[in-house]
Every structure is written in C-alpha cells, then in structure tokens.
Protein backbone atom coordinates (compact mmCIF):
# COMPACT_ATOMS: atom_id res chain seq x y z
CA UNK A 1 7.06 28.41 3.27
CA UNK A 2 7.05 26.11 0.59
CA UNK A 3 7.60 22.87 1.90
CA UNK A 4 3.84 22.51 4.01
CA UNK A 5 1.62 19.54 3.08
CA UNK A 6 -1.54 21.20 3.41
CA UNK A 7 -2.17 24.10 1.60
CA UNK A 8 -5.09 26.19 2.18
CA UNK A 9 -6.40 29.37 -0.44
CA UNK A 10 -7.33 32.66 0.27
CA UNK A 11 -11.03 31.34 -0.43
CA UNK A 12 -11.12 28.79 2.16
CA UNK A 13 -10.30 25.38 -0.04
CA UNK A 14 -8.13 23.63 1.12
CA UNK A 15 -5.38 21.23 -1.08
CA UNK A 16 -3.45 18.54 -0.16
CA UNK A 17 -0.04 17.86 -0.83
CA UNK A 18 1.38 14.10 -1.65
CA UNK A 19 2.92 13.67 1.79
CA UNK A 20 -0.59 14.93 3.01
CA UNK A 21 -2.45 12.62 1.70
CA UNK A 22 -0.39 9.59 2.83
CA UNK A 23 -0.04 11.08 6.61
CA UNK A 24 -4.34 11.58 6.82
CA UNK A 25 -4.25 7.73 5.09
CA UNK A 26 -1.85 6.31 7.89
CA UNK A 27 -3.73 8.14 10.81
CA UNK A 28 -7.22 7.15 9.41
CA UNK A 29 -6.02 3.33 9.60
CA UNK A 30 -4.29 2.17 12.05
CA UNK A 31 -4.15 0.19 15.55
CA UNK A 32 -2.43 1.22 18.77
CA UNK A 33 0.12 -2.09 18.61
CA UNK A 34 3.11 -2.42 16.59
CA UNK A 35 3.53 -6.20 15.26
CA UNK A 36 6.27 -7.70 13.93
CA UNK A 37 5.83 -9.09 10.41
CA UNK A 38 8.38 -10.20 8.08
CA UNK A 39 8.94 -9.60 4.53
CA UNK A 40 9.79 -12.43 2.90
CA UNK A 41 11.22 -12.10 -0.91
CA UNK A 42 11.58 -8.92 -1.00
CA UNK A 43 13.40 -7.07 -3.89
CA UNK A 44 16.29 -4.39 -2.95
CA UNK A 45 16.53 -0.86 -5.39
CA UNK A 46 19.26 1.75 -5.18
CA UNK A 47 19.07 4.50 -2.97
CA UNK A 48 17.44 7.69 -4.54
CA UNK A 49 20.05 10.55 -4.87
CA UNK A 50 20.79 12.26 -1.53
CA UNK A 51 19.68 15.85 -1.93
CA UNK A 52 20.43 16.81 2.03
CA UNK A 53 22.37 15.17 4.48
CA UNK A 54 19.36 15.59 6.63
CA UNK A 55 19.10 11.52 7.32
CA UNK A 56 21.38 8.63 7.19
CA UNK A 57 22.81 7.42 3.88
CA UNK A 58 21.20 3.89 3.00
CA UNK A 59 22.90 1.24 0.75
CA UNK A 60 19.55 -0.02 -0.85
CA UNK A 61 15.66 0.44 -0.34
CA UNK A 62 13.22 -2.44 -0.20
CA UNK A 63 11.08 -2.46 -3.90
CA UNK A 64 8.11 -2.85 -1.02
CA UNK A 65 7.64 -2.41 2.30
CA UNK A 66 5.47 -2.85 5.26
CA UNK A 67 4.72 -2.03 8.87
CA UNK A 68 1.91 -3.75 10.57
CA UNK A 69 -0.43 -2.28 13.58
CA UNK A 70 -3.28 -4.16 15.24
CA UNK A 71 -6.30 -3.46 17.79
CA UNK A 72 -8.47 -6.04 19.28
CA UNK A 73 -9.75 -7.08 16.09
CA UNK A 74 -8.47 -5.76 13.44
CA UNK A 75 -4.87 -5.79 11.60
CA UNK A 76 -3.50 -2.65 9.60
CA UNK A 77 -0.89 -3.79 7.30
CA UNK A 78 0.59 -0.47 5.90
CA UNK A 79 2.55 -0.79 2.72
CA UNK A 80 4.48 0.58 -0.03
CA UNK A 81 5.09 -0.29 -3.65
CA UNK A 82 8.27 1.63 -4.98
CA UNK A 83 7.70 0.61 -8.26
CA UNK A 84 7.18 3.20 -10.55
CA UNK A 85 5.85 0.45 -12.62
CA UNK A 86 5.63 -2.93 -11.72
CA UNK A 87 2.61 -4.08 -9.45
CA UNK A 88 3.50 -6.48 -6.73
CA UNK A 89 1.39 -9.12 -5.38
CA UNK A 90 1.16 -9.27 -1.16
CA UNK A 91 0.32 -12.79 0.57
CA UNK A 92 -0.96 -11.28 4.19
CA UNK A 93 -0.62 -14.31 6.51
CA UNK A 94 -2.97 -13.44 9.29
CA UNK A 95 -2.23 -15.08 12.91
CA UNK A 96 -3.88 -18.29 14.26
CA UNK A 97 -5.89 -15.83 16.35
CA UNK A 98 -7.33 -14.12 13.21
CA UNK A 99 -10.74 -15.72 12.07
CA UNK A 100 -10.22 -18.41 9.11
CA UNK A 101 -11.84 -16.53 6.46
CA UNK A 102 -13.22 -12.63 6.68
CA UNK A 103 -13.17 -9.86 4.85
CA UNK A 104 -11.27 -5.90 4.70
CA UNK A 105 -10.33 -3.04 2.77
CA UNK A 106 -7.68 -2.13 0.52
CA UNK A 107 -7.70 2.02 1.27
CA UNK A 108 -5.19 3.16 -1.46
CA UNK A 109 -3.58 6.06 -2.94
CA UNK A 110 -2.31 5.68 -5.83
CA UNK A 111 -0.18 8.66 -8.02
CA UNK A 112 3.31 8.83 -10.01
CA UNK A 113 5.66 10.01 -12.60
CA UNK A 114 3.10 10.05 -15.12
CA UNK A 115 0.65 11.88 -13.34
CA UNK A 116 2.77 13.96 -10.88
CA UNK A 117 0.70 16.08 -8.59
CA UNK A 118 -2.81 13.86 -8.85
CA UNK A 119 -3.41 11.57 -6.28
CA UNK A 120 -6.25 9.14 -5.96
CA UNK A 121 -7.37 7.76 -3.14
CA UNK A 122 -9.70 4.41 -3.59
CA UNK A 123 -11.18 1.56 -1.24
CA UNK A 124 -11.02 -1.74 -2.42
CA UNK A 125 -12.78 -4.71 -0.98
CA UNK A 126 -10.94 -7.84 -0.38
CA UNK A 127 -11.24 -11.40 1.44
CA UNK A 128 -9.21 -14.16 3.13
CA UNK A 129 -9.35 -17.51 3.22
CA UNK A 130 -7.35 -20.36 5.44
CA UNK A 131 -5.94 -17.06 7.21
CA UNK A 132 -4.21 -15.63 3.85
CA UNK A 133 -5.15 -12.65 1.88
CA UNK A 134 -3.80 -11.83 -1.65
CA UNK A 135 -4.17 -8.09 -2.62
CA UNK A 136 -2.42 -6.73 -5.91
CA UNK A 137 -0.51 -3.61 -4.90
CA UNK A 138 -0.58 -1.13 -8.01
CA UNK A 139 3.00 0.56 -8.47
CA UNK A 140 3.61 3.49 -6.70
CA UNK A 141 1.46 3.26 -4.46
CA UNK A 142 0.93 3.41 -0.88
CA UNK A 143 -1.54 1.20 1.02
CA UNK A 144 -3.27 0.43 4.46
CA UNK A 145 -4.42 -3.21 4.10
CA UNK A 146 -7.55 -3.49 6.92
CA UNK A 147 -8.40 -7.33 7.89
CA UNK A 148 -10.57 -7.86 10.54
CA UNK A 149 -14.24 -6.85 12.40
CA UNK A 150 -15.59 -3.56 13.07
C-alpha cells in the first residue's frame, strides 16, 4: 500500500518516508503539557490545492507555525517554515519561570523542491539571553526548538 511512511526491504533496511521522519522528530522532542504561545507577525500563504476532501477547506496557511510543549524543565517549541525559500527568523520568549540565560538544541530536518525525497536531519546548538532565543529557521523546514535542563 503505497501511502506507509516507513518502508522496510526485503533485506532488512529500513527507509523512511518524509512524513516519517517528521513524526520520529516530534515524538523524540517533546513534553507532556501543551502551552499556549502566540505567533506574533506572522505571514498568511494560499491554501495548497485540495486533492481530497478528506479535511476541511482552509482560506490561508500561516508562512510559519508553531505548537509549544513543556516538562518540568524544559520547553519544546515545534515549528514549521513553509517557505520553499525564504528563511525566517524566530524570537522564542521564554517565561519568567525559565532561567535568564541557558542553552538548547535546534533538532532540524530540513528537505524540499530541490531535493525532493532527501531529508536531513541536523542538531544545532543555540543560547538565550534575558529569556529570548533567536534561531534562524531554514525554509522548508520543520523544527523542534529544545530550551531548557536535562
């Protein structure tokens, strides 16, 4: 059936689709708590082209967006850069409860038009100071932003 995300050969290998990729990314990172966090200056695209009727018709998609889990002491901030080719900068404003200054990962994968198929999957240290961390979001990517201890 052609539409599985894992894909595993007659010899044992095993490949990973795409949609994969992104689902083992989401479930290696992320906290048990779902925290609201707003997007502020956000850009709005047009909808894709429905191919199904499978989910509700959208008037416009946000150029990047985010969801945001937390444990004790960490935040996840997972996000998405629809640009096929524009990078976006992120300001990550951490709460008053967050340390001052600390340090993360950037765990991304990174793929697109003009490599379709090849995914790569890289972890990027960053920092934060006065409870703010700047990462630069490549385009079309997908990202799990990890600030915090442990």
């Amino acid at each position: 059936w052609g539409i599985t995300a894992v894909r595993v050969a007659k010899d044992g290998s095993v490949g990973y689709l795409p949609q994969a990729e992104v689902t083992r990314l989401h479930a290696e990172h992320h906290g048990p708590q779902v925290v609201a966090a707003p997007l502020d200056g956000v850009a709005f695209l047009p909808p894709p082209p429905r191919l199904t009727g499978w989910w509700p018709e959208v008037q416009k998609l946000a150029d990047v967006d985010a969801v945001v889990t937390a444990s004790a002491a960490r935040w996840h901030v997972h996000v998405l850069n629809r640009s096929q080719d524009q990078p976006r900068l992120l300001r990550i404003l951490l709460p008053p409860s967050a340390p001052v200054a600390g340090s993360g990962t950037m765990h991304l994968l990174t793929g697109g038009p003009k490599a379709p198929g090849v995914i790569e999957r890289r972890a990027l240290p960053i920092t934060w100071t006065e409870r703010c961390a700047l990462v630069e979001l490549p385009p079309a990517c997908v990202a799990v932003v990890v600030l915090g201890a442990g």
